[in-house]
N, C-alpha and C. Protein backbone atom coordinates (compact mmCIF):
# COMPACT_ATOMS: atom_id res chain seq x y z
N UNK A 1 206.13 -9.75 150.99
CA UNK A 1 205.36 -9.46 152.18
C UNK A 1 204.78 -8.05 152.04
N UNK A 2 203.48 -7.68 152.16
CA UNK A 2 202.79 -6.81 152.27
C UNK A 2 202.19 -6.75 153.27
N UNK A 3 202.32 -5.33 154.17
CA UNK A 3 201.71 -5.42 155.30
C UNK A 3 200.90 -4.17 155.43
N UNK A 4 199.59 -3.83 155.47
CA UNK A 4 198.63 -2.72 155.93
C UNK A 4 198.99 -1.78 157.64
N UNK A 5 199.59 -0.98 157.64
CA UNK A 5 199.93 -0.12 158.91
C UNK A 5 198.75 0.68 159.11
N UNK A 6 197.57 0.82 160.13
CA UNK A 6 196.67 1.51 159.93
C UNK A 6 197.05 2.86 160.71
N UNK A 7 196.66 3.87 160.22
CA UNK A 7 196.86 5.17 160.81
C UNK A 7 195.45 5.76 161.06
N UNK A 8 195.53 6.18 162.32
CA UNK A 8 194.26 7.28 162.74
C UNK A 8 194.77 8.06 163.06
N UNK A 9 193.51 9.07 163.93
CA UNK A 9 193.89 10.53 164.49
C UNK A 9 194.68 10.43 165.77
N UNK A 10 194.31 9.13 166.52
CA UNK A 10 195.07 8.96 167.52
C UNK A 10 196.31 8.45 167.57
N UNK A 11 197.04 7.93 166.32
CA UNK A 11 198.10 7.44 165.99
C UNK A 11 199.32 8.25 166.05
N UNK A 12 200.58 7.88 167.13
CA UNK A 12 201.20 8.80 167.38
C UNK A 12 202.88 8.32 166.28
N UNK A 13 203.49 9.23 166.34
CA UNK A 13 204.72 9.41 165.25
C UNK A 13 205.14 7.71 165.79
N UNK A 14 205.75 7.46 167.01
CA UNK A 14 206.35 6.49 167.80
C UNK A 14 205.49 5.42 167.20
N UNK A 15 204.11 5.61 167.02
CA UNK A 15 204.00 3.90 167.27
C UNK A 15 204.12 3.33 165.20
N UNK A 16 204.14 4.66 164.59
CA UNK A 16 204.49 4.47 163.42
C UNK A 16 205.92 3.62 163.16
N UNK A 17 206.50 4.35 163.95
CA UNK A 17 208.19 4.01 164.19
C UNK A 17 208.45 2.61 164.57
N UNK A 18 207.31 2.07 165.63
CA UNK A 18 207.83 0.94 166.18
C UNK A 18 207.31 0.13 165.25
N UNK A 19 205.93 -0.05 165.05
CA UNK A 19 205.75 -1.02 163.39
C UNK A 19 206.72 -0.91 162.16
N UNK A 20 207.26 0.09 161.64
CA UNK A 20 208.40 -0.13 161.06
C UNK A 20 209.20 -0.63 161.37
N UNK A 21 209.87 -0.83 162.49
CA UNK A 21 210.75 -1.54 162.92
C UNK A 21 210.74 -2.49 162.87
N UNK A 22 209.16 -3.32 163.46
CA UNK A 22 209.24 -4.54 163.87
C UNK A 22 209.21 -4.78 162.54
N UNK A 23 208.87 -4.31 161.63
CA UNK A 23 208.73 -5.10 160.08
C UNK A 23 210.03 -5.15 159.38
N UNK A 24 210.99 -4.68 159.42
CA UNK A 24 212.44 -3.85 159.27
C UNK A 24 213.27 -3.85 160.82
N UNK A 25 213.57 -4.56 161.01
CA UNK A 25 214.48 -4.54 162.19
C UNK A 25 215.64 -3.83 162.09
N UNK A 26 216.43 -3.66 161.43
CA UNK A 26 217.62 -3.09 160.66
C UNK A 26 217.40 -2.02 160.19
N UNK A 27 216.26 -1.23 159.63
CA UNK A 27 215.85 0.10 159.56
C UNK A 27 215.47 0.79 160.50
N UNK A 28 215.19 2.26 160.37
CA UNK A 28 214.38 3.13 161.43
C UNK A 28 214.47 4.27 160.51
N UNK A 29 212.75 4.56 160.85
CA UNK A 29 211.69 5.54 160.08
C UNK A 29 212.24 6.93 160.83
N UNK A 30 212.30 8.14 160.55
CA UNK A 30 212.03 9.40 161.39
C UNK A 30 211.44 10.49 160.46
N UNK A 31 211.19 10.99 161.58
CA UNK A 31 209.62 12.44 160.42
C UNK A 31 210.69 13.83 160.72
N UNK A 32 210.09 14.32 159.79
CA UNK A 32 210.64 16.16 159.87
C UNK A 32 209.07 16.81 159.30
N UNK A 33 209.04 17.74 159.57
CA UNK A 33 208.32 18.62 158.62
C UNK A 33 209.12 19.35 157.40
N UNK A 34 207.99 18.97 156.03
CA UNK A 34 208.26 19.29 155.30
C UNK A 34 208.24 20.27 155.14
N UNK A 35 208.64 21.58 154.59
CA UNK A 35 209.20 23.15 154.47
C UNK A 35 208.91 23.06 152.64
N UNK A 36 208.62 22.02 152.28
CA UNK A 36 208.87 22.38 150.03
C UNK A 36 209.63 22.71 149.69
N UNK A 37 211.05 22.74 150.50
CA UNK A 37 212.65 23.19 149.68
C UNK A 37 213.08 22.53 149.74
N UNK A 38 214.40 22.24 149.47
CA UNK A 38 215.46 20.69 149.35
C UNK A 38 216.24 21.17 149.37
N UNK A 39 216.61 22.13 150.44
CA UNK A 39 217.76 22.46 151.00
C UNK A 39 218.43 21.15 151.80
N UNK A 40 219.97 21.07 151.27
CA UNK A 40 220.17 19.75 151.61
C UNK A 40 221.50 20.48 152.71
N UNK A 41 221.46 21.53 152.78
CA UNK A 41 222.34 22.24 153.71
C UNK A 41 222.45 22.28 154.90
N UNK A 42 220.67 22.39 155.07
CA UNK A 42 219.96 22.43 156.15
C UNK A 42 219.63 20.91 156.69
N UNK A 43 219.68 20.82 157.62
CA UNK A 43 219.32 19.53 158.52
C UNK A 43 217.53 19.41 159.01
N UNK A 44 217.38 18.44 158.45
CA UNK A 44 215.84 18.49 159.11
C UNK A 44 215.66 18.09 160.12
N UNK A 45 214.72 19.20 161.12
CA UNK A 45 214.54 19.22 162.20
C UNK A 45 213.07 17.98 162.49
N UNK A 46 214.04 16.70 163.37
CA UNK A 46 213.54 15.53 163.41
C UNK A 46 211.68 15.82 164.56
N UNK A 47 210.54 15.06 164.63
CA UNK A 47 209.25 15.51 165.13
C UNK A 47 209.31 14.42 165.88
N UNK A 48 208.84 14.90 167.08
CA UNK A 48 208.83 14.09 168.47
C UNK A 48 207.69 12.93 168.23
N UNK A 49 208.64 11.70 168.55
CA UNK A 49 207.38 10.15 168.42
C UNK A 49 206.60 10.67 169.23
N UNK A 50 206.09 11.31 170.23
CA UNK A 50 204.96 11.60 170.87
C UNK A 50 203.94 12.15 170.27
N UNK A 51 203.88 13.06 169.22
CA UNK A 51 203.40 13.73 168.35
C UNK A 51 202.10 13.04 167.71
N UNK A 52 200.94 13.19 167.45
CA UNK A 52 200.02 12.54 166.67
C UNK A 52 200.25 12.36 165.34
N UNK A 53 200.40 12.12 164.66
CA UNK A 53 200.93 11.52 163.44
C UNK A 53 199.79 12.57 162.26
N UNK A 54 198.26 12.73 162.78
CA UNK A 54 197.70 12.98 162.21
C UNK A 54 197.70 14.91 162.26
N UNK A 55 198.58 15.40 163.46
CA UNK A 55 199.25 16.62 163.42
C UNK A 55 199.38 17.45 162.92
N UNK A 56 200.32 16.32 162.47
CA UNK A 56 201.46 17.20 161.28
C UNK A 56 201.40 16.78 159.35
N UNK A 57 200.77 15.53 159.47
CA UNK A 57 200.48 15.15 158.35
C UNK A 57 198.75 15.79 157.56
N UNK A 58 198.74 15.55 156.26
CA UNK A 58 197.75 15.73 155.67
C UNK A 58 197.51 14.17 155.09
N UNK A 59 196.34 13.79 156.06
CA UNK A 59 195.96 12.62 155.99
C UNK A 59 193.99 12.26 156.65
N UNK A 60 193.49 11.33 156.11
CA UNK A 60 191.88 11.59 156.52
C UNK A 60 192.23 11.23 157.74
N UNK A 61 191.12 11.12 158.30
CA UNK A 61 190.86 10.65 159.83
C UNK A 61 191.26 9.38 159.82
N UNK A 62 191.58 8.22 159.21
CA UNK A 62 191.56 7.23 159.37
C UNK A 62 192.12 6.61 157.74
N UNK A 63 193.14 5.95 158.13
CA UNK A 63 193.64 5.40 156.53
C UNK A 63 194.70 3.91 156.65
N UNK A 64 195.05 3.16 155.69
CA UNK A 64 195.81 1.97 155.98
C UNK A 64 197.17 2.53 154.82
N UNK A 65 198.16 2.57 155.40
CA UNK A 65 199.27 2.94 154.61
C UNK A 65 199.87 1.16 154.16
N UNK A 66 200.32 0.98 152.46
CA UNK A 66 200.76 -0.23 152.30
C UNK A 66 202.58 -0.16 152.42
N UNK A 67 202.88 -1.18 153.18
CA UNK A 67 204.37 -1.52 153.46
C UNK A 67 204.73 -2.89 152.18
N UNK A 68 205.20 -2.32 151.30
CA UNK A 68 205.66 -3.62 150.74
C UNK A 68 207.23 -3.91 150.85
N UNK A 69 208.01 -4.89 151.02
CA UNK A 69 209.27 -5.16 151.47
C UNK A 69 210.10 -5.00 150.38
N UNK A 70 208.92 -4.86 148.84
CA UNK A 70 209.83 -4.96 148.16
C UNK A 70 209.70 -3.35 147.23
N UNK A 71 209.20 -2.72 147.96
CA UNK A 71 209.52 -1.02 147.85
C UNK A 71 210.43 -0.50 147.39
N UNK A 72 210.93 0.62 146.75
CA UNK A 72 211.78 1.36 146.93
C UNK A 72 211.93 2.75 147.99
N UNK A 73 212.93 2.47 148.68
CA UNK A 73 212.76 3.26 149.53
C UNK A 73 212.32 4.91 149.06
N UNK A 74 213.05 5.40 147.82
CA UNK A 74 212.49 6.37 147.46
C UNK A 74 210.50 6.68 147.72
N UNK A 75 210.03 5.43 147.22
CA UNK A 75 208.71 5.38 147.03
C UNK A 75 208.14 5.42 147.95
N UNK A 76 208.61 5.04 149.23
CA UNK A 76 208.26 5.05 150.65
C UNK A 76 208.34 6.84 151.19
N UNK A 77 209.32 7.19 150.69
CA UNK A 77 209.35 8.89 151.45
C UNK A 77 208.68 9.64 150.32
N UNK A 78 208.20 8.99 148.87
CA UNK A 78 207.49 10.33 148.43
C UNK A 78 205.70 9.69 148.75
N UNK A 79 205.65 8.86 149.16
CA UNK A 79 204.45 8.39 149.99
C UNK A 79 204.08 9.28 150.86
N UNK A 80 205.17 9.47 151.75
CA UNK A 80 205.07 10.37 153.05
C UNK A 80 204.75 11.91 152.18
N UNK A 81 205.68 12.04 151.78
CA UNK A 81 205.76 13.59 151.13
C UNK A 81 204.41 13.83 150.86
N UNK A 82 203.68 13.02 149.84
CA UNK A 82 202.60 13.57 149.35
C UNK A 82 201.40 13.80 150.58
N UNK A 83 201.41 13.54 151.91
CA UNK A 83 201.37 13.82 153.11
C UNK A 83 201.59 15.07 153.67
N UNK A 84 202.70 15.74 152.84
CA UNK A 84 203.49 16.96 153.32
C UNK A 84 204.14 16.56 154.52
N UNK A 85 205.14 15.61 154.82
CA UNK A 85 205.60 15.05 155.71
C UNK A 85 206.99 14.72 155.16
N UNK A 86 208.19 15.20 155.40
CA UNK A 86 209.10 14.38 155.14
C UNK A 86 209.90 13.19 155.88
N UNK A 87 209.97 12.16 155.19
CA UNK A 87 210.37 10.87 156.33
C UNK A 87 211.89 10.59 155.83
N UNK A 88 212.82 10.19 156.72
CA UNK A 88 214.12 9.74 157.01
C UNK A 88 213.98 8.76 157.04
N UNK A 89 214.93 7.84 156.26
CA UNK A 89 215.18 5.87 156.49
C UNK A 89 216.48 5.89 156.67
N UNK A 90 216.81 5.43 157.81
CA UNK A 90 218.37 4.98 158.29
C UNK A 90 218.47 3.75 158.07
N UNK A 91 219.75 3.07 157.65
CA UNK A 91 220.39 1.26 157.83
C UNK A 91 220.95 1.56 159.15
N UNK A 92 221.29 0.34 159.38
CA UNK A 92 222.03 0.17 160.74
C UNK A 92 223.49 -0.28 160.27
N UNK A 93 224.23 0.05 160.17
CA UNK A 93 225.42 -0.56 159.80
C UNK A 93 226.40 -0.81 161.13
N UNK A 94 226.47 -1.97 161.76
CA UNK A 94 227.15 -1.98 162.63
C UNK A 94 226.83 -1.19 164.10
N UNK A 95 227.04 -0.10 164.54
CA UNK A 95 226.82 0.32 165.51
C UNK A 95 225.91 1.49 165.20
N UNK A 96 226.51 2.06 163.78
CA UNK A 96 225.72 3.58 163.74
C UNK A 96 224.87 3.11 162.57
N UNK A 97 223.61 4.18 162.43
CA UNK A 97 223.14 4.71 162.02
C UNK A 97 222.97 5.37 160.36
N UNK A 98 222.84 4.71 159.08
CA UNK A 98 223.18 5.83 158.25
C UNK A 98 221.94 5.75 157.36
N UNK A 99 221.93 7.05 156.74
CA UNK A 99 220.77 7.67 156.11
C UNK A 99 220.93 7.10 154.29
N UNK A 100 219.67 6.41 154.36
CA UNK A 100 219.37 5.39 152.96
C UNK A 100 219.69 6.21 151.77
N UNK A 101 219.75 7.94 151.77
CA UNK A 101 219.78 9.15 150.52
C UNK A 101 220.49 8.49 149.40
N UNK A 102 221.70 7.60 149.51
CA UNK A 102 222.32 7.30 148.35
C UNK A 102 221.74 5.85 148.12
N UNK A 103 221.26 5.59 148.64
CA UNK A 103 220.72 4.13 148.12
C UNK A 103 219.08 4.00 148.13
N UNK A 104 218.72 5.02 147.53
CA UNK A 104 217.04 5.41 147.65
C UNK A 104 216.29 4.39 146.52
N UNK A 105 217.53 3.86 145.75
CA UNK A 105 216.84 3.11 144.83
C UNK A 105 216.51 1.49 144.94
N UNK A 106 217.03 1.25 146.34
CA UNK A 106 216.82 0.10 146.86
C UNK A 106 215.96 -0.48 147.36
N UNK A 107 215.00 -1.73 147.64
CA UNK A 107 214.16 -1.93 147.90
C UNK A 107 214.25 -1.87 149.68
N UNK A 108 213.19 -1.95 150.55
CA UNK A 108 213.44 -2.06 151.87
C UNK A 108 213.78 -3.38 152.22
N UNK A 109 213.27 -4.34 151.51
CA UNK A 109 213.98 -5.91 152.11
C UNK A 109 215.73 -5.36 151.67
N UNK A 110 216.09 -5.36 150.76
CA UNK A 110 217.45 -5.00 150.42
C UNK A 110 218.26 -3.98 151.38
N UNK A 111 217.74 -2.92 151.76
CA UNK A 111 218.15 -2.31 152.94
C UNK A 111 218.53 -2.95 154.26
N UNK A 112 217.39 -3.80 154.57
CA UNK A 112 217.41 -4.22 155.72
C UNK A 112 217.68 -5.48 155.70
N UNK A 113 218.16 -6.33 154.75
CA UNK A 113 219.46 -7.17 154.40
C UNK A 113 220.41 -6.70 154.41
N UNK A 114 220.80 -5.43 154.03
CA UNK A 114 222.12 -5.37 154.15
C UNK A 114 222.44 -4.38 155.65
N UNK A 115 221.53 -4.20 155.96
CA UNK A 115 221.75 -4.11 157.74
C UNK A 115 221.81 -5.78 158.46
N UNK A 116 221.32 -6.12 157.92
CA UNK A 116 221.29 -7.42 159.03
C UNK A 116 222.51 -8.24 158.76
N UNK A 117 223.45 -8.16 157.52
CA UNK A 117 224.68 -8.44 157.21
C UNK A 117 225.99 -7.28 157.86
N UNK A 118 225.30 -6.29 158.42
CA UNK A 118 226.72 -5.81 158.89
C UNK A 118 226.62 -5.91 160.33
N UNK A 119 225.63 -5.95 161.21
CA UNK A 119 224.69 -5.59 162.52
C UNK A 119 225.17 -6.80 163.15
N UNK A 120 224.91 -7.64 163.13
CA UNK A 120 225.12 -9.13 163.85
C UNK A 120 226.43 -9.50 164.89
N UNK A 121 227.46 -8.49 164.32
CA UNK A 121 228.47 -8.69 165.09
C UNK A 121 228.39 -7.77 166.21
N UNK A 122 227.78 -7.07 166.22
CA UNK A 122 227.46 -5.79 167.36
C UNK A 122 226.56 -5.69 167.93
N UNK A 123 225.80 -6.74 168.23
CA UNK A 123 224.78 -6.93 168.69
C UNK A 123 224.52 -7.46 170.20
């Protein structure tokens, strides 16, 4: 499954978020600004879904970002990056929340299979 997400100037962080979702139910997207360090000490300070998307990013006025399911999630946040945007992918495991960093080499259907295998009972 390949899906075209179109982004404009009026496109806000949130509604980025909610098309990810609906495509990924079991995932969730979040933005930081990128800083160019990898300080992993430091916590990135998460950017309000209200936010225009086109903001904070380096992006034209108007562009179609490709979602393929069978991605690696890595490939998905240096997508963003080259944006100057850094993006967060959480699984859902059950009740909480956890951050994809050790499993960056996984595809997003695979992610969000293996959210939808732990999630179901807590639902």
């Amino acid at each position: 499954m390949i899906t075209m997400m179109h982004v404009g100037k009026e496109t806000l962080i949130g509604d980025i978020q909610h098309e990810f979702n609906m495509l990924f139910p079991y995932l969730r997207i979040e933005f930081a600004k990128s800083d160019g360090k990898n300080a992993s000490d430091k916590k990135p300070e998460k950017l309000s879904p209200r936010l225009k998307f086109s903001a904070i990013a380096s992006i034209p006025k108007e562009m179609d970002l490709d979602l393929d399911e069978n991605q690696k999630v890595a490939h998905v946040k240096k997508v963003f990056g080259g944006m100057g945007i850094l993006a967060l992918i959480y699984r859902q495991s059950g009740k909480v929340w956890i951050e994809t960093s050790l499993t960056e080499d996984w595809s997003l259907k695979r992610q969000n299979d293996e959210g939808a295998l732990f999630s179901p009972l807590y639902e």
